[in-house]
PDB file of N, CA and C in Angstrom:
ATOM      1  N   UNK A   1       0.848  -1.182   0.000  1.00  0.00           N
ATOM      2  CA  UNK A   1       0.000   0.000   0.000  1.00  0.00           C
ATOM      3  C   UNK A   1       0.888   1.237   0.000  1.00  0.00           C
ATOM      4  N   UNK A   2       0.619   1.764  -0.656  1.00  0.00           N
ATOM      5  CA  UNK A   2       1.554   3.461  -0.937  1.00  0.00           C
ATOM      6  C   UNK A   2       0.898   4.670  -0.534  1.00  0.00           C
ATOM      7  N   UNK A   3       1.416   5.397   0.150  1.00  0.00           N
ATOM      8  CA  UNK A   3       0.958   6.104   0.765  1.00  0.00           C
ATOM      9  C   UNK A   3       0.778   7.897  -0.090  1.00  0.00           C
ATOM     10  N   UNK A   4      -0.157   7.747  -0.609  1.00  0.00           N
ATOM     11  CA  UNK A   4      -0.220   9.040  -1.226  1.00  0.00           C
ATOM     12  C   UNK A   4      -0.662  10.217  -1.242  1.00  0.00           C
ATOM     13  N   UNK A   5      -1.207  10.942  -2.007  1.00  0.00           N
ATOM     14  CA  UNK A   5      -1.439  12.282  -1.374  1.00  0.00           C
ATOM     15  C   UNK A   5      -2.892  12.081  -0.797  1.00  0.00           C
ATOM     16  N   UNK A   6      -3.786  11.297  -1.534  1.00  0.00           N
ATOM     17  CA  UNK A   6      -5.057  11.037  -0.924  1.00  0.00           C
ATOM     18  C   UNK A   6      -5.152  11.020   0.467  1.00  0.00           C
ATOM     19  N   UNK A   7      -4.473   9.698   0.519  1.00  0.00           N
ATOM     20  CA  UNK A   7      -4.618   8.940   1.792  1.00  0.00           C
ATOM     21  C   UNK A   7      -3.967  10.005   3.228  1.00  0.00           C
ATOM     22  N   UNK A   8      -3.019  10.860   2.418  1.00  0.00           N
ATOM     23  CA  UNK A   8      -2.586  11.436   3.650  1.00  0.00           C
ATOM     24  C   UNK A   8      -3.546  12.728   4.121  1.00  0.00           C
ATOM     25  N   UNK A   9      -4.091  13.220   3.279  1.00  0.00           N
ATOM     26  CA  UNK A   9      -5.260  14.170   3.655  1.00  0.00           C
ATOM     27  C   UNK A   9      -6.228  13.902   3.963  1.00  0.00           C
ATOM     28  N   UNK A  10      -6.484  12.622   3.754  1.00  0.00           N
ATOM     29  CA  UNK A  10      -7.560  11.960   4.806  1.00  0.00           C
ATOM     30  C   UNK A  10      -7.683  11.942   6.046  1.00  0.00           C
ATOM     31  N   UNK A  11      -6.180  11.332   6.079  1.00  0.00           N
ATOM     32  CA  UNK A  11      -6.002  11.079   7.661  1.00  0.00           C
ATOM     33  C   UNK A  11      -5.737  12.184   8.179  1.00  0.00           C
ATOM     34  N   UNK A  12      -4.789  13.164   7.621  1.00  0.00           N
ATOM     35  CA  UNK A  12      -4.884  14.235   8.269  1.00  0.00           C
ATOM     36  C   UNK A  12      -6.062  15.261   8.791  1.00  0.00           C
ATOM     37  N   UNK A  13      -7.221  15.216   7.995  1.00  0.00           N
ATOM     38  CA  UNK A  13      -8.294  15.768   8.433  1.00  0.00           C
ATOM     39  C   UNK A  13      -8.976  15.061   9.669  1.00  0.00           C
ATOM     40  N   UNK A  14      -8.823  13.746   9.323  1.00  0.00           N
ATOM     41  CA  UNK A  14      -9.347  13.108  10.008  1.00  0.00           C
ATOM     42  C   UNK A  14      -9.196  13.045  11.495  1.00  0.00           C
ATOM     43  N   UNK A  15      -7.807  12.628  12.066  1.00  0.00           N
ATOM     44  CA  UNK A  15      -7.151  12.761  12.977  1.00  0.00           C
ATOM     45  C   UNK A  15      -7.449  14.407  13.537  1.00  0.00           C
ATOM     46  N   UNK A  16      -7.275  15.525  12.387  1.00  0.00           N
ATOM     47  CA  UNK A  16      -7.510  16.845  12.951  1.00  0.00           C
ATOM     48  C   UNK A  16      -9.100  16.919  13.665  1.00  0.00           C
ATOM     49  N   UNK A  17     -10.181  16.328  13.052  1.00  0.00           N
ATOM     50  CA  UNK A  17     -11.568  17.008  13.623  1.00  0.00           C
ATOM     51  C   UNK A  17     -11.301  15.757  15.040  1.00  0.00           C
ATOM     52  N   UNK A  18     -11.014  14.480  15.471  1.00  0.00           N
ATOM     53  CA  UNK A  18     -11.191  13.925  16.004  1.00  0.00           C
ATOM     54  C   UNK A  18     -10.482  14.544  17.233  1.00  0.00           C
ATOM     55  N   UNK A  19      -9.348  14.697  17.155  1.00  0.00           N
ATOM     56  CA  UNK A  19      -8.541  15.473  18.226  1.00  0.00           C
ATOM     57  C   UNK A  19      -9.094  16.819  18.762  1.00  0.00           C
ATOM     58  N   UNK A  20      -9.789  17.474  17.582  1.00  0.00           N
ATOM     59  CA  UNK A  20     -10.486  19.186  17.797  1.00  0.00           C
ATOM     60  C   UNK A  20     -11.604  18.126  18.995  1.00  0.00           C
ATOM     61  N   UNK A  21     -12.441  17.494  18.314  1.00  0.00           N
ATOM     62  CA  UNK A  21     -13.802  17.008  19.205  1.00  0.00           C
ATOM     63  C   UNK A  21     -13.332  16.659  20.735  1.00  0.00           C
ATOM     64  N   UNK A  22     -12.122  15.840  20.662  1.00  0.00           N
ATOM     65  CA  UNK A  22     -11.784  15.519  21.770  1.00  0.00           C
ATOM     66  C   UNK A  22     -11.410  16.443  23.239  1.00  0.00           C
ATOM     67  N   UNK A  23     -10.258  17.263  22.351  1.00  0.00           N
ATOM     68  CA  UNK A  23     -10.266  18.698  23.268  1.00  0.00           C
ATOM     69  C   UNK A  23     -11.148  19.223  23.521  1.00  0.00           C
ATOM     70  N   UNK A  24     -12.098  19.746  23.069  1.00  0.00           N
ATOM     71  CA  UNK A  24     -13.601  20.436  23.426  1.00  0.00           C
ATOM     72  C   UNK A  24     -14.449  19.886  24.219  1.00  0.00           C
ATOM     73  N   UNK A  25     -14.190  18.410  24.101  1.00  0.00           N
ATOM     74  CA  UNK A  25     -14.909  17.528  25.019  1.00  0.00           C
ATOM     75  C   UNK A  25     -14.218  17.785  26.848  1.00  0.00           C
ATOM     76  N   UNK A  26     -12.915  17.637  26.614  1.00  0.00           N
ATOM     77  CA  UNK A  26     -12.548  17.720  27.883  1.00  0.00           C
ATOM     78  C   UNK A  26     -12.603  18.975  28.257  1.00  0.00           C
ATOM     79  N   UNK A  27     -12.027  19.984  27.202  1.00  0.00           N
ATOM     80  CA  UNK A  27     -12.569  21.578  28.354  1.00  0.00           C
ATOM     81  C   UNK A  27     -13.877  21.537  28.502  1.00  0.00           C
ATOM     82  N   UNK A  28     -14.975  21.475  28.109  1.00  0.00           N
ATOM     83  CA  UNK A  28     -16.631  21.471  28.614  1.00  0.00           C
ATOM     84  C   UNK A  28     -16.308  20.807  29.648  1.00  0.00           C
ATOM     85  N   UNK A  29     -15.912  19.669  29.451  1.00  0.00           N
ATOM     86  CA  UNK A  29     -16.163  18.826  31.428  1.00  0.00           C
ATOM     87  C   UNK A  29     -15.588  19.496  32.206  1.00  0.00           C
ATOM     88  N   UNK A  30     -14.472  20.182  31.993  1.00  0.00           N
ATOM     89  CA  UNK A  30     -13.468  20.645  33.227  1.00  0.00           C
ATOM     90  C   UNK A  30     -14.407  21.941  32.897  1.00  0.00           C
ATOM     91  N   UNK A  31     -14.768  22.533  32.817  1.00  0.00           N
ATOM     92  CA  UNK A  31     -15.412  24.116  32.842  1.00  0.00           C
ATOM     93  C   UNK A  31     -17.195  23.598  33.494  1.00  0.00           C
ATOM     94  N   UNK A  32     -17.587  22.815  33.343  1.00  0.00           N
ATOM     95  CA  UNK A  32     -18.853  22.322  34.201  1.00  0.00           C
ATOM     96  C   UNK A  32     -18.791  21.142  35.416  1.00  0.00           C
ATOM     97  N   UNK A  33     -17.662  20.921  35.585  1.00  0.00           N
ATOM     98  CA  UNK A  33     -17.462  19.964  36.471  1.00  0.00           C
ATOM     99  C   UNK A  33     -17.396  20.205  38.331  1.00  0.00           C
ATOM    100  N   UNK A  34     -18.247  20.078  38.678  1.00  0.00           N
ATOM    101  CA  UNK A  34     -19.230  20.613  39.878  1.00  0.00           C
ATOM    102  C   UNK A  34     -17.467  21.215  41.339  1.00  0.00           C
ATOM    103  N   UNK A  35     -16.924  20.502  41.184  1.00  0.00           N
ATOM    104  CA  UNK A  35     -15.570  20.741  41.912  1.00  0.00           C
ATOM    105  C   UNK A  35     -15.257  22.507  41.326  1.00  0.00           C
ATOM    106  N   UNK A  36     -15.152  22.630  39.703  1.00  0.00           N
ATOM    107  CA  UNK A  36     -14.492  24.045  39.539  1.00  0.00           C
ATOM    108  C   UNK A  36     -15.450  25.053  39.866  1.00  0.00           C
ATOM    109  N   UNK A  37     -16.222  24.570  40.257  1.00  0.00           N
ATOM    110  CA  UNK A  37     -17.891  26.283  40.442  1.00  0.00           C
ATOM    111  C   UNK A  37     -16.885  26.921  41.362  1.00  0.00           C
ATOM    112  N   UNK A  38     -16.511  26.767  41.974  1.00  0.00           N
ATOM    113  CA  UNK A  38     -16.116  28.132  43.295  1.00  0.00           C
ATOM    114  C   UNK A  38     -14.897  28.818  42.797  1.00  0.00           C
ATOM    115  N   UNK A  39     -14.034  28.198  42.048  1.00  0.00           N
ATOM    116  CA  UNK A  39     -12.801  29.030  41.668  1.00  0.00           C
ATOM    117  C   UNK A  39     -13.451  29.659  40.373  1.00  0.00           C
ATOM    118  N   UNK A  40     -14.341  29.266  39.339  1.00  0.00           N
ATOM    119  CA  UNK A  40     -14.813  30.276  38.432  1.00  0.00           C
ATOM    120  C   UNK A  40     -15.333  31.238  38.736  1.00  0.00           C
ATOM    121  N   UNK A  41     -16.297  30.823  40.069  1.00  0.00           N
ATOM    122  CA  UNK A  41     -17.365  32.331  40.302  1.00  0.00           C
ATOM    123  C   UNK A  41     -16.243  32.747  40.847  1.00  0.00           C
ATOM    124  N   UNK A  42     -15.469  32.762  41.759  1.00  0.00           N
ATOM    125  CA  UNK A  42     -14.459  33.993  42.601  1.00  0.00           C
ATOM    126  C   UNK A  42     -13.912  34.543  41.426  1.00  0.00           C
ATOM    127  N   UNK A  43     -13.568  33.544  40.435  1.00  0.00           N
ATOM    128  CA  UNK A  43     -12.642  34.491  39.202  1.00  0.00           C
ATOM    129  C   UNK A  43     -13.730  35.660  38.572  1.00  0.00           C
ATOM    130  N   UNK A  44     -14.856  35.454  38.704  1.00  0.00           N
ATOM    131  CA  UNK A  44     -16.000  35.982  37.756  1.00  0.00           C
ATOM    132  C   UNK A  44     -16.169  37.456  38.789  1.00  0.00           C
ATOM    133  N   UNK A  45     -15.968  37.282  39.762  1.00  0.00           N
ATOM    134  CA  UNK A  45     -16.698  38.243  40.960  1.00  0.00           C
ATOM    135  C   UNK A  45     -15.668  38.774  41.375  1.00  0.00           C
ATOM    136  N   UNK A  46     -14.652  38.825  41.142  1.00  0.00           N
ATOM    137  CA  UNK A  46     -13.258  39.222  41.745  1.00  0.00           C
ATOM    138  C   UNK A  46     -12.920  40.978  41.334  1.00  0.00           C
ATOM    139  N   UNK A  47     -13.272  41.115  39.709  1.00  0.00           N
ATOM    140  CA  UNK A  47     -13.102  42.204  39.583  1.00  0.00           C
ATOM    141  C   UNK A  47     -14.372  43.093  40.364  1.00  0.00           C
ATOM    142  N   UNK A  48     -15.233  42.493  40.932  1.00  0.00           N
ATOM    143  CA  UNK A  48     -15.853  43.361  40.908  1.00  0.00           C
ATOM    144  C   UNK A  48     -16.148  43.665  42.813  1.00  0.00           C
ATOM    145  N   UNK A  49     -15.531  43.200  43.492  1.00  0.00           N
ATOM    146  CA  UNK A  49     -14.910  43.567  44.655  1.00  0.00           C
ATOM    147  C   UNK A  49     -13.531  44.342  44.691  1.00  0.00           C
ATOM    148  N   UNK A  50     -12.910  44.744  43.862  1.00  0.00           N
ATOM    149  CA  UNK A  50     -11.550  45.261  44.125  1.00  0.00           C
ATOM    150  C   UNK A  50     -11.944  46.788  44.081  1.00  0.00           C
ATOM    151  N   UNK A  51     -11.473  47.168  45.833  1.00  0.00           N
ATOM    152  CA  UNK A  51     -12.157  47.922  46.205  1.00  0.00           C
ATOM    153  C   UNK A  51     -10.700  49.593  45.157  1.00  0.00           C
ATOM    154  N   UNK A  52      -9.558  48.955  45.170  1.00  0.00           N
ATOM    155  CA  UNK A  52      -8.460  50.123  44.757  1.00  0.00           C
ATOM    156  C   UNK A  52      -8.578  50.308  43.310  1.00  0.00           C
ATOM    157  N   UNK A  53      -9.524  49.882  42.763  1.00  0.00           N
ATOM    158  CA  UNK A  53      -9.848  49.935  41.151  1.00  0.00           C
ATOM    159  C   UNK A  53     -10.666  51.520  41.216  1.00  0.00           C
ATOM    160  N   UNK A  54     -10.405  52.622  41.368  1.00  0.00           N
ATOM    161  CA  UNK A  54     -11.147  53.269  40.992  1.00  0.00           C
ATOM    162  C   UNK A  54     -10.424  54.576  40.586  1.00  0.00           C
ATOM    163  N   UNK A  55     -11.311  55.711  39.623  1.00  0.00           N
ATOM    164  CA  UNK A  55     -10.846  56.376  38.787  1.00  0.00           C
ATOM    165  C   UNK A  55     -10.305  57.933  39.536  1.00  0.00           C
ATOM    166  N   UNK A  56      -9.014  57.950  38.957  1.00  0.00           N
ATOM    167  CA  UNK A  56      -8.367  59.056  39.741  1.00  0.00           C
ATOM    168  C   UNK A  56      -8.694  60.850  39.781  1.00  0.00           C
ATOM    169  N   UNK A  57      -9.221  60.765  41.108  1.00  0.00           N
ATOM    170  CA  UNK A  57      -9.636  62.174  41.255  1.00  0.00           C
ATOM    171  C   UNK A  57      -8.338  63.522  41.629  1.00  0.00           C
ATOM    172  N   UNK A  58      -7.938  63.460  41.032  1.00  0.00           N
ATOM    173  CA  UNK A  58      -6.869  64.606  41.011  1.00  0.00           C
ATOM    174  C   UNK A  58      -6.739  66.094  41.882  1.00  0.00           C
TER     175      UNK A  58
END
């Protein structure tokens, strides 16, 4: 079997969407996965407690 230009753009696509699906699969779990809720919301809510964020009155 010889490996030609066909066959290699096959696989190459192929291998590419399977690997894309795969990654996406695991960030969704790790981004809904009941353990990360408290470090997202603090990340989410963080700016908006920082009390030295404010605009300079001169």
């Amino acid at each position: 079997m010889a490996l030609d230009h066909d066959i290699l753009v096959w696989f190459s696509k192929s291998f590419g969407l399977f690997y894309l699906l795969a990654l996406s699969l695991i960030v969704l779990v790790y981004a809904y996965w009941p353990a990360n809720r408290k470090p997202f919301e603090r990340a989410a809510n963080a700016i908006l407690h920082d009390d030295d964020d404010k605009p300079y009155r001169g």
